[in-house]
Protein backbone atom coordinates (compact mmCIF):
# COMPACT_ATOMS: atom_id res chain seq x y z
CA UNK A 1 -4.30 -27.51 47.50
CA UNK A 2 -3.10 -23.75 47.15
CA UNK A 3 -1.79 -22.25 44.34
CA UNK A 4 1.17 -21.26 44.76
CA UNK A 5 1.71 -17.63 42.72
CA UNK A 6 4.25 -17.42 40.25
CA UNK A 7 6.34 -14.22 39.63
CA UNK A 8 8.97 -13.23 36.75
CA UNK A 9 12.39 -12.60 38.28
CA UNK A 10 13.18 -9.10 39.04
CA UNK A 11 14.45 -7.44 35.62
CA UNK A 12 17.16 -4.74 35.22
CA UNK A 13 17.50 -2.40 33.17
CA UNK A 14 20.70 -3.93 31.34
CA UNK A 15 18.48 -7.04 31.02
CA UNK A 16 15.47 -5.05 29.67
CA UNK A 17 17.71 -3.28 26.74
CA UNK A 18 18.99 -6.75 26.16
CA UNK A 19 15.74 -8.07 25.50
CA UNK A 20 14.34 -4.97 23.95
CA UNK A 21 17.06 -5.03 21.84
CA UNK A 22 16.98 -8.70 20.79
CA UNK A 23 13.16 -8.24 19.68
CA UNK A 24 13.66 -5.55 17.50
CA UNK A 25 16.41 -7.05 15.50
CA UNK A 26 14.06 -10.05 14.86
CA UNK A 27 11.74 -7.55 13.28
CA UNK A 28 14.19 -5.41 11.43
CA UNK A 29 15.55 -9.39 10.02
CA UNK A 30 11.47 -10.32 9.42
CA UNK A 31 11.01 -6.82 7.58
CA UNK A 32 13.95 -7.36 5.41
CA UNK A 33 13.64 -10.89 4.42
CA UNK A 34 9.71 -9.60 3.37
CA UNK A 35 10.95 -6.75 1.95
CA UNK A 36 13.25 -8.68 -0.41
CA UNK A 37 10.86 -11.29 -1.08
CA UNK A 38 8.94 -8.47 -2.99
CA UNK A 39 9.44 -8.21 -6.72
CA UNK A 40 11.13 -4.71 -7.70
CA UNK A 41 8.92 -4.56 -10.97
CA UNK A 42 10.77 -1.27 -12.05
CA UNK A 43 14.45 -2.85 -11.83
CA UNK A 44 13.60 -6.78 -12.53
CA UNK A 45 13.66 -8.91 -15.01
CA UNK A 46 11.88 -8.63 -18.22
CA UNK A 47 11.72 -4.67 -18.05
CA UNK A 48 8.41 -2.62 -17.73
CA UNK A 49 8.17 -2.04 -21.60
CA UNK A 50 8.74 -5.89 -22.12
CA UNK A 51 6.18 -7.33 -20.21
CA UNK A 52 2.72 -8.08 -22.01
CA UNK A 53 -0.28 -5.11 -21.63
CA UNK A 54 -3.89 -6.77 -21.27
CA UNK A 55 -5.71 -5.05 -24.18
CA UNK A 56 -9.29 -4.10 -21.64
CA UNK A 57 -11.48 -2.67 -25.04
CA UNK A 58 -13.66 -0.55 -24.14
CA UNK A 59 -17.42 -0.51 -24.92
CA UNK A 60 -19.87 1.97 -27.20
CA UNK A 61 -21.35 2.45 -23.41
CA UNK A 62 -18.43 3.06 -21.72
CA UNK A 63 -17.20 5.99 -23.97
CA UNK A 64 -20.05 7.58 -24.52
CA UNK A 65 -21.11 10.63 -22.51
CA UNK A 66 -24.19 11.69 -21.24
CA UNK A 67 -26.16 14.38 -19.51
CA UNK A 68 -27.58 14.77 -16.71
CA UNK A 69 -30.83 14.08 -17.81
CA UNK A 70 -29.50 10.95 -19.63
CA UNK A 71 -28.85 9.50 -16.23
CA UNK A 72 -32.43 10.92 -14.10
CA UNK A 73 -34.09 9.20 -17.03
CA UNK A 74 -32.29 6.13 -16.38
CA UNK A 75 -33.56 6.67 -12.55
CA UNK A 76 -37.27 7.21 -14.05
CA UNK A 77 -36.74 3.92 -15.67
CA UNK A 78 -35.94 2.35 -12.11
CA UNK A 79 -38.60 4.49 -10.18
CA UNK A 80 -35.82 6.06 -8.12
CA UNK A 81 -35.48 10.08 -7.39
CA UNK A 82 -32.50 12.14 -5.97
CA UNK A 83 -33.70 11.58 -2.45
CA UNK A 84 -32.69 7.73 -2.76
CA UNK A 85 -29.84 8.21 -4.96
CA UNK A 86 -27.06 11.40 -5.56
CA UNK A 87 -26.52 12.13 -9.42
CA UNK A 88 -23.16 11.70 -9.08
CA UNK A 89 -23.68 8.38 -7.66
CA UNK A 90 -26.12 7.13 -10.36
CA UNK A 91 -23.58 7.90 -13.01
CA UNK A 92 -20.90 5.52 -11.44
CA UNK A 93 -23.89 2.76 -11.05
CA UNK A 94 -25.01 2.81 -14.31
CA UNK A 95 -21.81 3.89 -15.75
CA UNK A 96 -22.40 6.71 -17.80
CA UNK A 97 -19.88 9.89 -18.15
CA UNK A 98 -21.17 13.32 -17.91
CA UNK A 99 -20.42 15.47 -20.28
CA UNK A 100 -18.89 18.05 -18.54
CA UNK A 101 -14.96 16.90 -18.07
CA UNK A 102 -14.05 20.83 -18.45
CA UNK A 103 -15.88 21.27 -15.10
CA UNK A 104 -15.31 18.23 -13.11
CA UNK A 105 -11.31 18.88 -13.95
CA UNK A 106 -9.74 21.55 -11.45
CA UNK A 107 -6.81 21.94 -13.62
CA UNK A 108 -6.74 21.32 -17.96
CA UNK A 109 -3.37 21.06 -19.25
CA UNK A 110 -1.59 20.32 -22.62
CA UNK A 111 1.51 17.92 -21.82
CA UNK A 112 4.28 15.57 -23.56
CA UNK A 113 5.16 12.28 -22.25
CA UNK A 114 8.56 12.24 -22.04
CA UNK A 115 9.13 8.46 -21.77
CA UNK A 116 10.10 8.26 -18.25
CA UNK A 117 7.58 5.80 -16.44
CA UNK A 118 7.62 3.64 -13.47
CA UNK A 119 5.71 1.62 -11.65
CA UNK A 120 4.00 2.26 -8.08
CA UNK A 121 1.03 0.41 -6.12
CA UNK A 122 -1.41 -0.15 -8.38
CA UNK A 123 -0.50 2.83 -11.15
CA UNK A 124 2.06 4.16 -13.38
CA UNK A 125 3.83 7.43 -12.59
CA UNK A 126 4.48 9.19 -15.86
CA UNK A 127 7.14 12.16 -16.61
CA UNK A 128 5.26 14.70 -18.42
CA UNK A 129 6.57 18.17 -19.81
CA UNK A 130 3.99 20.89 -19.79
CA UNK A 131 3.40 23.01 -23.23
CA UNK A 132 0.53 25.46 -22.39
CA UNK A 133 -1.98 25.65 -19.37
CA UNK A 134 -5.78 26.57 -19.95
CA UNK A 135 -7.43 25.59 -16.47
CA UNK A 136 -6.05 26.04 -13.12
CA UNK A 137 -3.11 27.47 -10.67
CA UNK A 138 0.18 26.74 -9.99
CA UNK A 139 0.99 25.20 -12.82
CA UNK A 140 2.98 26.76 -15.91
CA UNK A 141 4.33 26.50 -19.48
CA UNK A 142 7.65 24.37 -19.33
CA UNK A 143 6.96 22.58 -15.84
CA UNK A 144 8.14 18.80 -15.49
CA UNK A 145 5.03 17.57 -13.32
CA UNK A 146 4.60 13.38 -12.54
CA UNK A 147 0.96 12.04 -13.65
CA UNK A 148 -0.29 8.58 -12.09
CA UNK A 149 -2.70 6.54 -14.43
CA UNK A 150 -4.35 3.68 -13.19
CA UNK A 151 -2.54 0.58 -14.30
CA UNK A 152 -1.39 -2.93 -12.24
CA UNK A 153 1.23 -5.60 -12.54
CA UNK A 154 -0.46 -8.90 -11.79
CA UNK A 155 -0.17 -12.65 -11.78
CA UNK A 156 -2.14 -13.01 -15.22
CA UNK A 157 -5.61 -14.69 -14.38
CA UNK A 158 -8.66 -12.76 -13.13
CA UNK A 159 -7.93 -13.81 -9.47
CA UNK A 160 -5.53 -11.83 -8.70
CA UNK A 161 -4.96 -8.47 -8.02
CA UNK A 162 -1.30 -8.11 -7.66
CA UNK A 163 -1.63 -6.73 -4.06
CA UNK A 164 1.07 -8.48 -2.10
CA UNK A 165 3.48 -7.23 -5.19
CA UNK A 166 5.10 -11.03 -5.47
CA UNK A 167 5.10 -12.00 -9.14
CA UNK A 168 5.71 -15.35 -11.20
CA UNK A 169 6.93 -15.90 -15.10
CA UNK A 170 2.97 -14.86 -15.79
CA UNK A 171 2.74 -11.42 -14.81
CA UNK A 172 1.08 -8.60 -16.83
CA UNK A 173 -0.02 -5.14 -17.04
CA UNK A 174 -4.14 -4.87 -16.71
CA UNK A 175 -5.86 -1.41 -15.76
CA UNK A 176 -7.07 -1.21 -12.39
CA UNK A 177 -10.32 0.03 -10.73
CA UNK A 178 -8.51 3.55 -11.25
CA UNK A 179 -8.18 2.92 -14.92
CA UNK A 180 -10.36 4.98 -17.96
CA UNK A 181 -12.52 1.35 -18.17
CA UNK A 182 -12.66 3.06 -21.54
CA UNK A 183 -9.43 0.90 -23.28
CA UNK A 184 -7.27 3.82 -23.41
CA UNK A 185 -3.48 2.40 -23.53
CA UNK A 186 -0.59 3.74 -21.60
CA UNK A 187 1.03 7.54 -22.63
CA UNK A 188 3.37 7.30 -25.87
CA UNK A 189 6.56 8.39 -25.56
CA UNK A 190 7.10 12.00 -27.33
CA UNK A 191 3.07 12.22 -27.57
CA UNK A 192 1.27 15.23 -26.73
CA UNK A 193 -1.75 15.19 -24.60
CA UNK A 194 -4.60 17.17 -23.33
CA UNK A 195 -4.59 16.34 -19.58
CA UNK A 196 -7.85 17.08 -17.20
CA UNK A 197 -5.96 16.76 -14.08
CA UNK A 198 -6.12 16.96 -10.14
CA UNK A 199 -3.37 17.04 -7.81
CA UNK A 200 -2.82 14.12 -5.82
CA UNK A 201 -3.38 14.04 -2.66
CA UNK A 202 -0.87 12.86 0.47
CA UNK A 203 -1.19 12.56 3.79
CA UNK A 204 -0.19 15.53 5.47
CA UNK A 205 3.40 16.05 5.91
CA UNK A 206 4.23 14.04 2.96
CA UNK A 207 4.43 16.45 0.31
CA UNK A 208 8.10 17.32 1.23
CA UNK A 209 9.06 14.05 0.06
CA UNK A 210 7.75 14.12 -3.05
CA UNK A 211 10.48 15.13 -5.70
CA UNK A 212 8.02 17.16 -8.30
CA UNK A 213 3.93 18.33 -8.38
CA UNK A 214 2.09 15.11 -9.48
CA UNK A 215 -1.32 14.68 -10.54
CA UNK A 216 -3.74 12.50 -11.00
CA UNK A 217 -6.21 11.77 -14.42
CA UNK A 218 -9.54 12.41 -13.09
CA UNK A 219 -12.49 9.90 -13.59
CA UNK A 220 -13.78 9.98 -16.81
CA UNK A 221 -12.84 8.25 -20.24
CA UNK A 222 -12.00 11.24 -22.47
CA UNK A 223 -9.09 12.49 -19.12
CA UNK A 224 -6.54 12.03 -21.86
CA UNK A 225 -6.66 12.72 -24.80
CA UNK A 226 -3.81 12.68 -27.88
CA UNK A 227 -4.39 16.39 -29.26
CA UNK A 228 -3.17 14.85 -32.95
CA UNK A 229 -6.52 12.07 -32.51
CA UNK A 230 -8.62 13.19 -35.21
CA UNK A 231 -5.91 12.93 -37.88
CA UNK A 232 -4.37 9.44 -36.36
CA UNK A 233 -7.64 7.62 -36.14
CA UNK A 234 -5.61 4.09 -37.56
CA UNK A 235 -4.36 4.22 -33.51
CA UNK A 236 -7.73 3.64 -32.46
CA UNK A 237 -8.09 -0.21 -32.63
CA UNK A 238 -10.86 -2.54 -33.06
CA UNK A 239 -10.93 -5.34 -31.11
CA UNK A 240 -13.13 -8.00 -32.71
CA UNK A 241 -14.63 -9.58 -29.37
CA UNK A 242 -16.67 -12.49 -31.78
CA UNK A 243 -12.74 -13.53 -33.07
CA UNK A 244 -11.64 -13.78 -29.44
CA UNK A 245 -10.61 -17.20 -28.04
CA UNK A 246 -11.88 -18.11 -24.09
CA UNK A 247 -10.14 -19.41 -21.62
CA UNK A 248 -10.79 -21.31 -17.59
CA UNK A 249 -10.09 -18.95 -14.57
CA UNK A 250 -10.81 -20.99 -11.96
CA UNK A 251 -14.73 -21.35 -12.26
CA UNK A 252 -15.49 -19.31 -15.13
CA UNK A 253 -14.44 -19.31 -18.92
CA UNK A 254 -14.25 -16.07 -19.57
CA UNK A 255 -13.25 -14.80 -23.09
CA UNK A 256 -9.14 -14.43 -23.44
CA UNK A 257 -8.20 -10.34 -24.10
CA UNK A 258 -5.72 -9.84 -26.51
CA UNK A 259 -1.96 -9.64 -24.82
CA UNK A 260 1.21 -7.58 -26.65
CA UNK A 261 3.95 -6.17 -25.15
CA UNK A 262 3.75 -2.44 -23.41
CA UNK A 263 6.17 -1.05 -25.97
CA UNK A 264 3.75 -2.22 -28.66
CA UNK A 265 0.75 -1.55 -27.26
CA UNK A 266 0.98 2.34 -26.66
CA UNK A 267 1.48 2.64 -30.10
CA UNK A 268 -2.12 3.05 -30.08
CA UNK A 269 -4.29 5.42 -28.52
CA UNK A 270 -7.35 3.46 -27.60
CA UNK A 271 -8.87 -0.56 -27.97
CA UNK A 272 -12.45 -0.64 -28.63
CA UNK A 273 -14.50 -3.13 -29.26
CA UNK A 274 -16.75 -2.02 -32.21
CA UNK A 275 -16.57 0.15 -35.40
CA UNK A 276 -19.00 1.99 -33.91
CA UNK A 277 -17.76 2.65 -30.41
CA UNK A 278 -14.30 3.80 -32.49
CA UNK A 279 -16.54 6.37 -34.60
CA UNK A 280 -18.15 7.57 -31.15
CA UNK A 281 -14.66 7.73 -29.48
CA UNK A 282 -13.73 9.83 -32.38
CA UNK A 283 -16.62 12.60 -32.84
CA UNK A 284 -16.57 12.80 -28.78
CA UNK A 285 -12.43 13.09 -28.51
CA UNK A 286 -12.40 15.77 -31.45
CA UNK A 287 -15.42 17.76 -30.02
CA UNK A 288 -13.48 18.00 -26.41
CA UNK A 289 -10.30 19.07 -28.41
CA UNK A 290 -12.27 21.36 -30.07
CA UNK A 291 -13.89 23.41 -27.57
CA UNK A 292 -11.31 23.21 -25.23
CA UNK A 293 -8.20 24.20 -27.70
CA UNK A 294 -9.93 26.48 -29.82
């Protein structure tokens, strides 16, 4: 038996439009029942201040700093040499800061956080007035610029990541992989800073639309620092990790960080998690003030 072919019925252009037409008002319907469906974090119920901050402490380990001959030692240890392995890249494996912020940073600033801070994918954008510069051009003395720091809203619980930006009653503030990993809370309102900063960087043709300069904290634990830190050091908290109770996350029990709303907890500088780790955090943030201010 032959097939018989089948053909569509010849199509006009009135009929085209029509159709044309008809499919992209599904999708502008689909994009704004989607787009609704999304949870407006900065304008929603509780506000940004209000909901609770995941204390993250950080570690002795994590804020120290080390040389570069701290880290090929490590690489000694491992049998490895800088043809298997860039420097650079065996300090983010075995995570250990250089010493060297001043040079890694293409621009040093001393700001105040004015208070104004909302939330974006996956990071705060903070308002920050600028007192004096030290390192770096285009930047002056009385600029408003916009910093982003590396902090999420998430459905509490280690699962999730917050990425499709839909939240429940459970949601919290937790630094992401852009965050110090060093326990250093949010900016303070009215505190001033000493900022080792890079611009951020947009796609090309999207500058126009942004409304100020904005930077971004570059990757290191000691990219912030409260200039006022070695005469405040009851803001740099111990968090007693023995004290702490645990909790189920699917699989694993995992030990249960402290929680407290944002307003409360950037009244403190840093969480660490030993005495010790807040007397390194101390000598190492007062020797970078130091040189760097003096």
């Amino acid at each position: 038996m032959r097939a018989r072919d089948f053909r569509l019925a010849p199509m006009g252009p009135r009929r085209f439009a029509a159709i044309l037409g008809a499919m992209l008002a599904v999708c502008v319907v689909v994009a704004v029942g989607m787009r609704l469906s999304l949870t407006d974090v900065n304008a929603g119920e509780p506000a940004l201040d209000d909901i609770d901050y995941r204390v993250s402490p950080g570690s002795e380990g994590m804020i120290g700093l080390y040389t570069s001959g701290d880290v090929m030692a490590q690489l000694d240890a491992e049998g490895l040499t800088l043809d298997d392995i860039t420097l650079e890249e065996a300090r983010q494996r075995y995570v250990m800061a250089f010493d060297n912020v001043e040079q890694i940073a293409p621009v040093i600033a001393v700001g105040t956080f004015t208070g104004e801070r909302s939330y974006v994918y996956h990071a705060f954008r903070e308002r920050v007035i600028i007192t004096s510069v030290i390192k770096g051009e285009g930047l002056a003395a009385g600029d408003v610029i916009d910093v982003m720091e590396g902090y999420l809203v998430k459905e509490d619980g280690l699962a999730s990541t917050g990425d499709n930006a839909q939240f429940g009653a459970d949601r919290i503030i937790a630094e992401s992989e852009g965050g110090s990993g060093a326990g250093l809370a949010p900016m303070r309102e009215g505190q001033e800073y000493l900022l080792f900063l890079e611009p951020k960087r947009y796609p090309a043709g999207w500058e126009a639309a942004v409304p100020r300069a904005t930077y971004c904290l570059v990757s290191h634990p000691y990219a912030r620092i409260a200039t006022d830190t070695g005469g405040a050091t009851d803001r740099i908290t111990v968090v007693n990790m023995d004290e702490l109770p645990t909790e189920q996350v699917g699989q694993a029990t995992v030990l249960r960080m402290p929680r407290l709303p944002l307003r409360d907890a950037v009244e403190k500088d840093v969480y660490v998690q030993t005495e010790r780790a807040k007397l390194v955090y101390l000598l190492t943030a007062q020797g970078i003030l130091d040189r760097v201010l003096r």
